[in-house]
N, C-alpha and C. Protein backbone atom coordinates (compact mmCIF):
# COMPACT_ATOMS: atom_id res chain seq x y z
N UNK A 1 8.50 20.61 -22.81
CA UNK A 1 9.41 19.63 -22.23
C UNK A 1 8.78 19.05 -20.97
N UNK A 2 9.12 17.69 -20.85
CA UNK A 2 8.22 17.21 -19.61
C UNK A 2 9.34 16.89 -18.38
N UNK A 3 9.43 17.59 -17.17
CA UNK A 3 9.98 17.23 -15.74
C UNK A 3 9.88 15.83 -15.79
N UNK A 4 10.98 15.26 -15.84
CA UNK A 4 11.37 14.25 -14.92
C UNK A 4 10.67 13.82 -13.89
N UNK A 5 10.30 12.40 -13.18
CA UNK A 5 9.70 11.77 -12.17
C UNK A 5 10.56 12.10 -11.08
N UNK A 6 10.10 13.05 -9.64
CA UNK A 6 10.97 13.23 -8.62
C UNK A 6 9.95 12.83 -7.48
N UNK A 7 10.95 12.47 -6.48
CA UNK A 7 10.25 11.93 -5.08
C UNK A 7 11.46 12.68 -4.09
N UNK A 8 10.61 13.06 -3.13
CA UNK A 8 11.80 13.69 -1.97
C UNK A 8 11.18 13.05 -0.81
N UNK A 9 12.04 11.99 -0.22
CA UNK A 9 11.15 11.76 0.96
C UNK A 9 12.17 12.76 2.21
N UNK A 10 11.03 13.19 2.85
CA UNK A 10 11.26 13.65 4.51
C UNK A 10 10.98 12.99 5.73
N UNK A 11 11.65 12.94 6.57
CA UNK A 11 11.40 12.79 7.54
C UNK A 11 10.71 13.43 8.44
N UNK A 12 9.45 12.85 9.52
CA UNK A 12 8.33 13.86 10.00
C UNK A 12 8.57 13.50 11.52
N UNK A 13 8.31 14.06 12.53
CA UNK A 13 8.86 14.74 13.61
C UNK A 13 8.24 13.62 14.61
N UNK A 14 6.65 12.62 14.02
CA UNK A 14 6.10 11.52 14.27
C UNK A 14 6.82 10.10 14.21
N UNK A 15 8.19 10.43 13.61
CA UNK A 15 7.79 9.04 12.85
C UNK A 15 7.89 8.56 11.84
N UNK A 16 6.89 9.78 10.78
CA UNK A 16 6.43 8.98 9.58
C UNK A 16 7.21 9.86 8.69
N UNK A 17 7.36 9.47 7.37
CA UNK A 17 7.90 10.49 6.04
C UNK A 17 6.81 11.04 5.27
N UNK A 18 7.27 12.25 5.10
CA UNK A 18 6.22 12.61 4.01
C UNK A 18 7.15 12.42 2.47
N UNK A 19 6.16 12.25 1.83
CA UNK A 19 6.76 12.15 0.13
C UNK A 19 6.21 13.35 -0.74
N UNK A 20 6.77 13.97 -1.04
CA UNK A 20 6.58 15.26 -2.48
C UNK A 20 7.01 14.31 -3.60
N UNK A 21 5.85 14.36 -4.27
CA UNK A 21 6.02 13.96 -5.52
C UNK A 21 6.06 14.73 -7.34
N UNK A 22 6.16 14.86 -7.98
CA UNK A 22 6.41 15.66 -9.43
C UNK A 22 7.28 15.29 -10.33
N UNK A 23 6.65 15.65 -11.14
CA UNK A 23 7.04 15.02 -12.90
C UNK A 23 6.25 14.57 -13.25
N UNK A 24 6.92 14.01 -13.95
CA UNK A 24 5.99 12.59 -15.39
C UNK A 24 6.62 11.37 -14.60
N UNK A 25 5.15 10.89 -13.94
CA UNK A 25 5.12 9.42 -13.91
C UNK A 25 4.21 9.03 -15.14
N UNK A 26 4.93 8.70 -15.58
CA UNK A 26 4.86 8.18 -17.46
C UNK A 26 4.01 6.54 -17.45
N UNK A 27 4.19 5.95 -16.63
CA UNK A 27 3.62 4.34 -16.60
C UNK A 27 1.88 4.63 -15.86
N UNK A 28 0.53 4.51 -17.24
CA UNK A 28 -0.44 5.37 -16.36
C UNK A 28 -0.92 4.45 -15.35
N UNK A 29 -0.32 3.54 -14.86
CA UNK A 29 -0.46 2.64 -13.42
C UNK A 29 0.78 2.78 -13.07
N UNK A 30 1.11 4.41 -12.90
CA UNK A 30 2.47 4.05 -11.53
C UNK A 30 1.78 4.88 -10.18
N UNK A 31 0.98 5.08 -9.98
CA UNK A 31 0.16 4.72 -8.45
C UNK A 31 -0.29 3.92 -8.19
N UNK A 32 -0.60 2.83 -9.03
CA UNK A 32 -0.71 1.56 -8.33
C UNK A 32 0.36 0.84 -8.09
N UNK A 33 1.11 0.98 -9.00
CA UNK A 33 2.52 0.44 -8.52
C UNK A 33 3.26 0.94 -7.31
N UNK A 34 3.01 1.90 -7.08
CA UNK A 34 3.65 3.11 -5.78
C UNK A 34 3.28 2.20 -4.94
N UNK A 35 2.02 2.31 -4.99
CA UNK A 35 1.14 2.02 -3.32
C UNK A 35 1.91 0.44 -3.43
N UNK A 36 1.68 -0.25 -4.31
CA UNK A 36 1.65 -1.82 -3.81
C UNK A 36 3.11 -2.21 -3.53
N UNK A 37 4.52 -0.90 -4.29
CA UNK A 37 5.50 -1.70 -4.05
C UNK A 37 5.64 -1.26 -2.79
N UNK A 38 5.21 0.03 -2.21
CA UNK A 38 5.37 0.62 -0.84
C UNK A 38 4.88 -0.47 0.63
N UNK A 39 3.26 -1.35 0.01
CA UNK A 39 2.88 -2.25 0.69
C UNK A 39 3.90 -2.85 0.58
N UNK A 40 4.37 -3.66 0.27
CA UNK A 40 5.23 -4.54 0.03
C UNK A 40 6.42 -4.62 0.91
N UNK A 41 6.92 -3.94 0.97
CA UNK A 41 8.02 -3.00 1.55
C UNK A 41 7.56 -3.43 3.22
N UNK A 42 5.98 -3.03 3.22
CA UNK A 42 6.12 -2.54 4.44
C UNK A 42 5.31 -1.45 5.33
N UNK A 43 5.29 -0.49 3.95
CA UNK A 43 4.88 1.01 4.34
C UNK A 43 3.76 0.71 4.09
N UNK A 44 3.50 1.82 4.92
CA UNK A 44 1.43 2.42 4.61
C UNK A 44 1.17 3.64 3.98
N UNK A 45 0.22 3.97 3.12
CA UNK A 45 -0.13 4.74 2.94
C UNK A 45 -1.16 5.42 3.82
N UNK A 46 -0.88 6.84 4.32
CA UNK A 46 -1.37 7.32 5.86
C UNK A 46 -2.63 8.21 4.96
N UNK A 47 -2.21 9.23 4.55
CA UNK A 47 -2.90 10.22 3.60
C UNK A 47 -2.21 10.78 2.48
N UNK A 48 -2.87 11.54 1.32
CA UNK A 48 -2.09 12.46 0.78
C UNK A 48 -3.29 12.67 -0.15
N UNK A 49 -2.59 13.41 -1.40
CA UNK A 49 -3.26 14.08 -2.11
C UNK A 49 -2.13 14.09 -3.46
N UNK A 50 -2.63 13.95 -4.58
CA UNK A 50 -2.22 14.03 -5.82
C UNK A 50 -2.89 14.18 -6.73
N UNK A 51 -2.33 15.04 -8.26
CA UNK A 51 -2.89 15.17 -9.00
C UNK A 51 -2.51 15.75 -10.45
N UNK A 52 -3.29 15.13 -11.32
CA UNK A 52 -2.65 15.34 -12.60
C UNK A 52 -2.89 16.65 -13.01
N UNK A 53 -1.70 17.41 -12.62
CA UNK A 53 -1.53 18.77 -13.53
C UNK A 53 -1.52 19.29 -15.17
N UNK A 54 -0.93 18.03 -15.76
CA UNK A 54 -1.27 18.03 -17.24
C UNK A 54 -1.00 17.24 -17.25
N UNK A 55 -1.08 16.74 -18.99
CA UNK A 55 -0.73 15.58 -18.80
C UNK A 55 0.60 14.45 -19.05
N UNK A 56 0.57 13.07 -18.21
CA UNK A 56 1.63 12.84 -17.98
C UNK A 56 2.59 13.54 -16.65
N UNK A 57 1.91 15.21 -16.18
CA UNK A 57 2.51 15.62 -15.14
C UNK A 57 1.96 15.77 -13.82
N UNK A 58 2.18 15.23 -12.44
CA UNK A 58 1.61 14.94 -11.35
C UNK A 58 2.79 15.81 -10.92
N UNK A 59 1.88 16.05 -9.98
CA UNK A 59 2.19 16.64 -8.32
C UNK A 59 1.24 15.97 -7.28
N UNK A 60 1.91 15.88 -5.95
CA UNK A 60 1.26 15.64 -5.49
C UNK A 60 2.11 15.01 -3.56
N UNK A 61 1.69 14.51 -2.61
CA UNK A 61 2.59 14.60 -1.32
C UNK A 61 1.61 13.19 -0.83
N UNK A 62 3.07 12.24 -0.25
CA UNK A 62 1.85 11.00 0.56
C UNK A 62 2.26 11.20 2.20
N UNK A 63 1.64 11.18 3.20
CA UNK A 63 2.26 10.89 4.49
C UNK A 63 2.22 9.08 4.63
N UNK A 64 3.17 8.49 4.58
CA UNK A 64 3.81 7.21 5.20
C UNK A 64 3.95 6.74 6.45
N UNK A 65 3.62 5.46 6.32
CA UNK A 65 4.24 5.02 7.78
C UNK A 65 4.94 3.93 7.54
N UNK A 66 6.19 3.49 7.66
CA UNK A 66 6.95 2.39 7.75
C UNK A 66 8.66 2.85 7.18
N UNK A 67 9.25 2.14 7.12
CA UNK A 67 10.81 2.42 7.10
C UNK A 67 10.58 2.74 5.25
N UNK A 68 11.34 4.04 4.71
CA UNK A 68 11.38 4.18 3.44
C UNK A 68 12.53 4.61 3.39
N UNK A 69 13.54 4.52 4.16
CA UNK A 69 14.79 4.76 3.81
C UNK A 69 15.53 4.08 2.98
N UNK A 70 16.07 4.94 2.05
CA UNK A 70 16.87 3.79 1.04
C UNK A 70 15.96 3.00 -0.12
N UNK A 71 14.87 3.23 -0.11
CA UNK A 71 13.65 3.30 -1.05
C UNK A 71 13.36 4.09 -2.58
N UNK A 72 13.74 3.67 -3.42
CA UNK A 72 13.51 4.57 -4.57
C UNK A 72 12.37 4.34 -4.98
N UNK A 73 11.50 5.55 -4.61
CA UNK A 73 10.15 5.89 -4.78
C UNK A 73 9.93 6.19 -6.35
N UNK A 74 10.72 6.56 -7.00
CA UNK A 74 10.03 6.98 -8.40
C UNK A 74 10.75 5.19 -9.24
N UNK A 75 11.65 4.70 -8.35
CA UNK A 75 11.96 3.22 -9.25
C UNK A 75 10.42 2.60 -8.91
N UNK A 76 9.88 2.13 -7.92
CA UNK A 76 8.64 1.76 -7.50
C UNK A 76 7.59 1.93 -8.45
N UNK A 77 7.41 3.57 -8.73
CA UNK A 77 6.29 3.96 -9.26
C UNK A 77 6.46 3.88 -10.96
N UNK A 78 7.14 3.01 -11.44
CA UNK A 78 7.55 2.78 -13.12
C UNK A 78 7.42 1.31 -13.35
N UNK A 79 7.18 0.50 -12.06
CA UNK A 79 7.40 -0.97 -12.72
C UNK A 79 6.02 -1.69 -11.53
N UNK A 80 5.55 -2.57 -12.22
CA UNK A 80 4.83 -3.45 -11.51
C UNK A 80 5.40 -3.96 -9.99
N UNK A 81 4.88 -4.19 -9.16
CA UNK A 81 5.55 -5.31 -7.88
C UNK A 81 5.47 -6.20 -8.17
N UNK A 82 6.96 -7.33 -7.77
CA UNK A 82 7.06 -8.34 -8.01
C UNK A 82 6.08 -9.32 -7.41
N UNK A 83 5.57 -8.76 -6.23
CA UNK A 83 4.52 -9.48 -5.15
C UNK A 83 3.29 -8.75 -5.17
N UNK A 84 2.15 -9.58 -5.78
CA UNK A 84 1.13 -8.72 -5.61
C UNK A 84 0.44 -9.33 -4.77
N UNK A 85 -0.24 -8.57 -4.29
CA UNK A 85 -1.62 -9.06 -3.32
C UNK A 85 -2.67 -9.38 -3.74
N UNK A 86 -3.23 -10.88 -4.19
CA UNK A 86 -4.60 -10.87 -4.45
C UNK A 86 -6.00 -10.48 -3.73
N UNK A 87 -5.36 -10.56 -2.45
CA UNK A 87 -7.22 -10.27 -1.75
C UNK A 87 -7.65 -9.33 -2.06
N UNK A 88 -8.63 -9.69 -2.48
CA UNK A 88 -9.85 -7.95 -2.91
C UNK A 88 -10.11 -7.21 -1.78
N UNK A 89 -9.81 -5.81 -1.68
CA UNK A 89 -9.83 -4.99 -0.78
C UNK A 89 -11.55 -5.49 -0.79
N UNK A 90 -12.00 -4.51 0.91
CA UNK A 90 -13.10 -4.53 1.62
C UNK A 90 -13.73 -3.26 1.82
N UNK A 91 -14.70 -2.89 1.67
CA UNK A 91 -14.81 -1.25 1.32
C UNK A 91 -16.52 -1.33 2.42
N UNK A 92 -16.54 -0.73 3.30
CA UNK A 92 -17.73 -0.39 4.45
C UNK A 92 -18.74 0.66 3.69
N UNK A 93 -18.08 1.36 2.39
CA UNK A 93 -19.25 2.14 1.30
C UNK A 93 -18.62 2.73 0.33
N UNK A 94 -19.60 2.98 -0.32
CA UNK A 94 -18.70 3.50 -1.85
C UNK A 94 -20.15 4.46 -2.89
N UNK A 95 -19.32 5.52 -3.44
CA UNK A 95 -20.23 6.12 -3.99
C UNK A 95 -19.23 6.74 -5.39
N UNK A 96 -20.18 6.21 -6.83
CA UNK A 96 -19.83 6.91 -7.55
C UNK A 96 -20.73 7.45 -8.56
N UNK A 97 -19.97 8.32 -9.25
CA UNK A 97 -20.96 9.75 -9.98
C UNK A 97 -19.88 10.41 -11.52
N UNK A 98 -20.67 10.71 -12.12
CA UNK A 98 -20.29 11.02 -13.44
C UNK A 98 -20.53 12.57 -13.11
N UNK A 99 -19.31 13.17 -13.29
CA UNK A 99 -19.13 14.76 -13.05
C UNK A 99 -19.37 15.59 -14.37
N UNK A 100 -19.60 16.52 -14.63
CA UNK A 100 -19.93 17.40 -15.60
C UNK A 100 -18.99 17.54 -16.43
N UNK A 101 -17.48 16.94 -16.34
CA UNK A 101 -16.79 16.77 -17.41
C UNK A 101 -16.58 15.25 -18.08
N UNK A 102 -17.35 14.72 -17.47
CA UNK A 102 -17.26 13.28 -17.89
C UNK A 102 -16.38 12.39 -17.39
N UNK A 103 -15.52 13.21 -17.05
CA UNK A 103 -14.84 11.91 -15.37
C UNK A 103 -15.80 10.99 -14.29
N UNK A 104 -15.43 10.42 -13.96
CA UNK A 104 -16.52 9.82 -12.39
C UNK A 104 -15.44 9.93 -11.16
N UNK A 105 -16.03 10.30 -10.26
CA UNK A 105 -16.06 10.54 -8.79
C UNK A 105 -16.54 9.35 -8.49
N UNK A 106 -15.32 8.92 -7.72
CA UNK A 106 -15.40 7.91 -6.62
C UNK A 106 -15.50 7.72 -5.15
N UNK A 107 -16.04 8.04 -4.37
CA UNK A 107 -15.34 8.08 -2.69
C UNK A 107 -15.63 6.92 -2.10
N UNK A 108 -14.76 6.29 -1.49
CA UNK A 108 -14.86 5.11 -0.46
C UNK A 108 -15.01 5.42 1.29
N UNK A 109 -15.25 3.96 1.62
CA UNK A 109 -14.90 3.75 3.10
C UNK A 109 -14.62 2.64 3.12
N UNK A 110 -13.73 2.87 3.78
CA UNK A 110 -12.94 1.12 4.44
C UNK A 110 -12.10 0.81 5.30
N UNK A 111 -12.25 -0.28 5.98
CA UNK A 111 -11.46 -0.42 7.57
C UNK A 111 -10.11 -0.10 6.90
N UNK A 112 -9.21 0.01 7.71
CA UNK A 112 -7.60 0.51 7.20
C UNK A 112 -6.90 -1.10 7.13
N UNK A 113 -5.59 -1.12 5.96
CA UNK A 113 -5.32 -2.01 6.37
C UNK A 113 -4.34 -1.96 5.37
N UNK A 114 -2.83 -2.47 5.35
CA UNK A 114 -1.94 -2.11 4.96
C UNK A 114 -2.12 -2.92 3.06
N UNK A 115 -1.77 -2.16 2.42
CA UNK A 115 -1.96 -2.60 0.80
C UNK A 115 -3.20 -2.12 0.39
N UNK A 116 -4.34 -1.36 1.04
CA UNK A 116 -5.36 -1.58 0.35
C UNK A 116 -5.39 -0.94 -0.86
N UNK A 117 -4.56 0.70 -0.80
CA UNK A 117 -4.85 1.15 -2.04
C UNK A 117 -4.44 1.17 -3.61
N UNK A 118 -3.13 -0.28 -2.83
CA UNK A 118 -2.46 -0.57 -4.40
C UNK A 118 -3.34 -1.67 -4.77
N UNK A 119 -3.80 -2.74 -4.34
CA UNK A 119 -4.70 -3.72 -4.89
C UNK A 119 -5.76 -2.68 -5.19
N UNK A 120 -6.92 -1.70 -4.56
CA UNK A 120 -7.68 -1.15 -5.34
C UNK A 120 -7.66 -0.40 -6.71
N UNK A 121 -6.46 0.52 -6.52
CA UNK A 121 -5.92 0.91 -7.74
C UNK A 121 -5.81 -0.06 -8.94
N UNK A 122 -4.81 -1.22 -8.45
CA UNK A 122 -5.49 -2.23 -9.59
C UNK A 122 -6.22 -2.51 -10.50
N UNK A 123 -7.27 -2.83 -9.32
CA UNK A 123 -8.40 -3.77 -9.60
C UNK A 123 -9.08 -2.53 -10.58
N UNK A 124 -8.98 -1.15 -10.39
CA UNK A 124 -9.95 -0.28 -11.14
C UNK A 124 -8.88 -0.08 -12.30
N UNK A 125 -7.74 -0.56 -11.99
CA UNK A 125 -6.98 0.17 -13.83
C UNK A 125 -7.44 -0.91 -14.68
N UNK A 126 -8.10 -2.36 -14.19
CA UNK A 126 -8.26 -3.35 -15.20
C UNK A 126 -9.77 -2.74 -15.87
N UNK A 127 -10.83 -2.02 -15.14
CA UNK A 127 -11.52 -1.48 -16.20
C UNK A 127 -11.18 -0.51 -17.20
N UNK A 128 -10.02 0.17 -17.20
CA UNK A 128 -9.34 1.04 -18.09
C UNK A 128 -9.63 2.15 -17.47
N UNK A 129 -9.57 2.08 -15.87
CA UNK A 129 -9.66 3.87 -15.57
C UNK A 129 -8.20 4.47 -14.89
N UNK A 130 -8.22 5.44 -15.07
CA UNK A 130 -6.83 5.90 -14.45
C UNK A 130 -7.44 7.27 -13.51
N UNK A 131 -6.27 7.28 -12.66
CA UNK A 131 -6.90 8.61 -11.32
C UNK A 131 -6.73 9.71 -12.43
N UNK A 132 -7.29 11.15 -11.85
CA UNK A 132 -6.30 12.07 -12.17
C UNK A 132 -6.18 13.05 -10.75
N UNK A 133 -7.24 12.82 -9.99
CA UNK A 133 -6.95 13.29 -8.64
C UNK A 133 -7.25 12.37 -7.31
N UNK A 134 -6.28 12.28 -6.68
CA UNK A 134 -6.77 11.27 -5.01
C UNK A 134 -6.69 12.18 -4.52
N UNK A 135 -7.48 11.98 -3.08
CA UNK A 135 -7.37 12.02 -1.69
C UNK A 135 -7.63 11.08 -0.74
N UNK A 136 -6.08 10.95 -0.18
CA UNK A 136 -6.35 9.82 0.70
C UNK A 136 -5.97 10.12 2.50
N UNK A 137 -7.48 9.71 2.78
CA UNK A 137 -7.44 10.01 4.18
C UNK A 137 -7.60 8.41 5.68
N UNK A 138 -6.53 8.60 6.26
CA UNK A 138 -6.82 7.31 7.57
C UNK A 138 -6.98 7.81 8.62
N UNK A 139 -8.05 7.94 9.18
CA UNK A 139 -8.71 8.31 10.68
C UNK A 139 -8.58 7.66 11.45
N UNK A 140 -8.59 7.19 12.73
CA UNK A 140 -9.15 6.25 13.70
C UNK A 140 -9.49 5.05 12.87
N UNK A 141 -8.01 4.26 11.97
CA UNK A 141 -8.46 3.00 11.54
C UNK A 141 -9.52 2.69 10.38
N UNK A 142 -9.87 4.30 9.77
CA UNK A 142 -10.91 4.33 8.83
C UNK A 142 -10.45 4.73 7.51
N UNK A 143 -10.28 4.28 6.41
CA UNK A 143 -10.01 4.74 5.37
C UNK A 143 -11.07 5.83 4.22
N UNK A 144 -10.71 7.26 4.12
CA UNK A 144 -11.93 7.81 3.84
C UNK A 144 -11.09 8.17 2.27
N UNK A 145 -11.40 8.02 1.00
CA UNK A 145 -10.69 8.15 0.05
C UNK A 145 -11.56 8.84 -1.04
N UNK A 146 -11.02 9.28 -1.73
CA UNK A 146 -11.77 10.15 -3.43
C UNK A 146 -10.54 10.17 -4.49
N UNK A 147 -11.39 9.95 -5.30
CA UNK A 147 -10.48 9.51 -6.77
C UNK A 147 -11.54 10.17 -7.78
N UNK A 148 -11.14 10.62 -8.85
CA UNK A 148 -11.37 11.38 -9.96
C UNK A 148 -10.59 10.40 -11.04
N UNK A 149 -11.23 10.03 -11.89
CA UNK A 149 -10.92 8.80 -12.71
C UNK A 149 -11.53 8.66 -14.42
N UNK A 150 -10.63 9.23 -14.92
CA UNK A 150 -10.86 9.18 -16.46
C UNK A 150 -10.64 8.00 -17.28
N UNK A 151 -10.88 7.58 -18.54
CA UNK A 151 -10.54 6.48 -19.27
C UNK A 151 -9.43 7.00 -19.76
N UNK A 152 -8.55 5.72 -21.13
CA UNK A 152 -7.58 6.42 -21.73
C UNK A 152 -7.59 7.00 -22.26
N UNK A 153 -6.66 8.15 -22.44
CA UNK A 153 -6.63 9.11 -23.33
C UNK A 153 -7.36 10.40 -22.37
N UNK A 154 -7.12 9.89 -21.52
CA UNK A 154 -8.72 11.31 -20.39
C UNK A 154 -10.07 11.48 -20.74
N UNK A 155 -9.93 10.29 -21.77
CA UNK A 155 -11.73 9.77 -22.11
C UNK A 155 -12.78 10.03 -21.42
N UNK A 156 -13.68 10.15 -21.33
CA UNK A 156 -14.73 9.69 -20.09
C UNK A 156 -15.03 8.69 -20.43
N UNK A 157 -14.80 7.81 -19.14
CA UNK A 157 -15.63 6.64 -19.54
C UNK A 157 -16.89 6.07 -19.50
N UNK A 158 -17.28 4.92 -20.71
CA UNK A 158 -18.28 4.80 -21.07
C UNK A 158 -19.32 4.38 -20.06
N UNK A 159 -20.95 4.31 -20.46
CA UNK A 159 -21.42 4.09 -19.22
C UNK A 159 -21.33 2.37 -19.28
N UNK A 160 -20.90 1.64 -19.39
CA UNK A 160 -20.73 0.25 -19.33
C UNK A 160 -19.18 -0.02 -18.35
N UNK A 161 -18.42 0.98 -18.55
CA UNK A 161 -17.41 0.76 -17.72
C UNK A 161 -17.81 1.09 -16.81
N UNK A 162 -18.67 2.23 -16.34
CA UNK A 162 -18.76 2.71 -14.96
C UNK A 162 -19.78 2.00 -14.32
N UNK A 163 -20.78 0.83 -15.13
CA UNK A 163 -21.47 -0.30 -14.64
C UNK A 163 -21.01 -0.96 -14.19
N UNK A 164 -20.11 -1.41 -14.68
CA UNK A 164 -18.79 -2.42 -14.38
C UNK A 164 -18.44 -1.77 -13.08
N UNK A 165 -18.06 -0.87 -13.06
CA UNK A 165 -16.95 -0.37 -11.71
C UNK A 165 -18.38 -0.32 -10.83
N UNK A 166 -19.66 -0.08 -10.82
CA UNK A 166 -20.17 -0.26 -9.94
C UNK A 166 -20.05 -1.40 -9.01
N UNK A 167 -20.26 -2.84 -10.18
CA UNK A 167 -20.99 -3.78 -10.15
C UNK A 167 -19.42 -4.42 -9.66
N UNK A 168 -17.99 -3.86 -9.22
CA UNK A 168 -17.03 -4.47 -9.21
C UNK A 168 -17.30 -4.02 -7.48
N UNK A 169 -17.15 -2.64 -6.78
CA UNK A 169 -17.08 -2.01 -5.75
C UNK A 169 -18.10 -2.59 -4.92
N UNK A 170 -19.45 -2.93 -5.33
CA UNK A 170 -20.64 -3.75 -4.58
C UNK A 170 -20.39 -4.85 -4.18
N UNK A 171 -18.97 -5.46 -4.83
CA UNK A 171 -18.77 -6.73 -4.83
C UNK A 171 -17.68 -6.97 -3.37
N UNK A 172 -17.48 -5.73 -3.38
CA UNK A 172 -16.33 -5.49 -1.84
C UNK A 172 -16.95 -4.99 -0.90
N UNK A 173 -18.05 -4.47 -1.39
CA UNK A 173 -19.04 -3.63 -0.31
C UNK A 173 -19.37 -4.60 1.26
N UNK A 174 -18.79 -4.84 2.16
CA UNK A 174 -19.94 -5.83 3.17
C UNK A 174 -20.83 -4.85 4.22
């Protein structure tokens, strides 16, 4: 039987909310949808960490910054945003690698800046990759991130897609 999509947001002692996330987010672009309807909104994505426990089932926690009260976080993470952001995120470096199970490892750098990781998410689900683990970190204005990224089905993807995703990330690289 598969858990239900749950979000608990908290309130953090800063300021900001943290989000616990779990279940089946069932739509395999509802982290991109998260992040961009959250941009949207308003909010930032500060840090967190998530990850596909099986499949169809995530766990995982974001720290936020912006008003999420009254926000239904798992409505967000099931449907596209009505407003998307076209500018192509900007990435200061990027490194990726084909891991011993046939996933690729991604890690970025990039100035911080509110939306970036739902337009990136995007832009990489149009090669057909999906996360199965983030980490997302904002330092001093620096975005330091890692993604673990399978095709469909938890495919590995082919080496023409991951040419592609090179030849897409170089393209944001300045």
């Amino acid at each position: 039987m598969t858990a239900e999509a749950t979000a608990d947001v908290q309130a953090q002692s800063d300021g900001r909310h943290r989000i616990e996330l779990a279940g089946a987010f069932t739509h395999p672009h509802w982290l991109a949808f998260l992040c961009g309807g959250l941009s949207a909104a308003g909010v930032s994505v500060v840090s967190g960490r998530a990850v596909r426990a099986a499949p169809m089932q995530w766990e995982g926690q974001l720290l936020v910054e912006g008003a999420v009260e009254g926000v239904d976080v798992v409505a967000l993470a099931s449907r596209r945003p009505t407003v998307r952001d076209a500018v192509s995120p900007v990435l200061t470096g990027h490194s990726v690698s084909r891991r011993a199970d046939g996933r690729v490892e991604l890690s970025l750098e990039a100035p911080d800046e509110l939306g970036f990781l739902g337009r990136l998410l995007s832009r990489v689900s149009l090669l057909t990759l999906l996360p199965t683990e983030v980490e997302i970190a904002t330092v001093g204005g620096r975005i330091s991130d890692r993604f673990v990224l399978s095709g469909i089905g938890s495919t590995p993807p082919s080496d023409e897609v991951l040419d592609a995703l090179r030849a897409m990330l170089g393209s944001m690289t300045r």
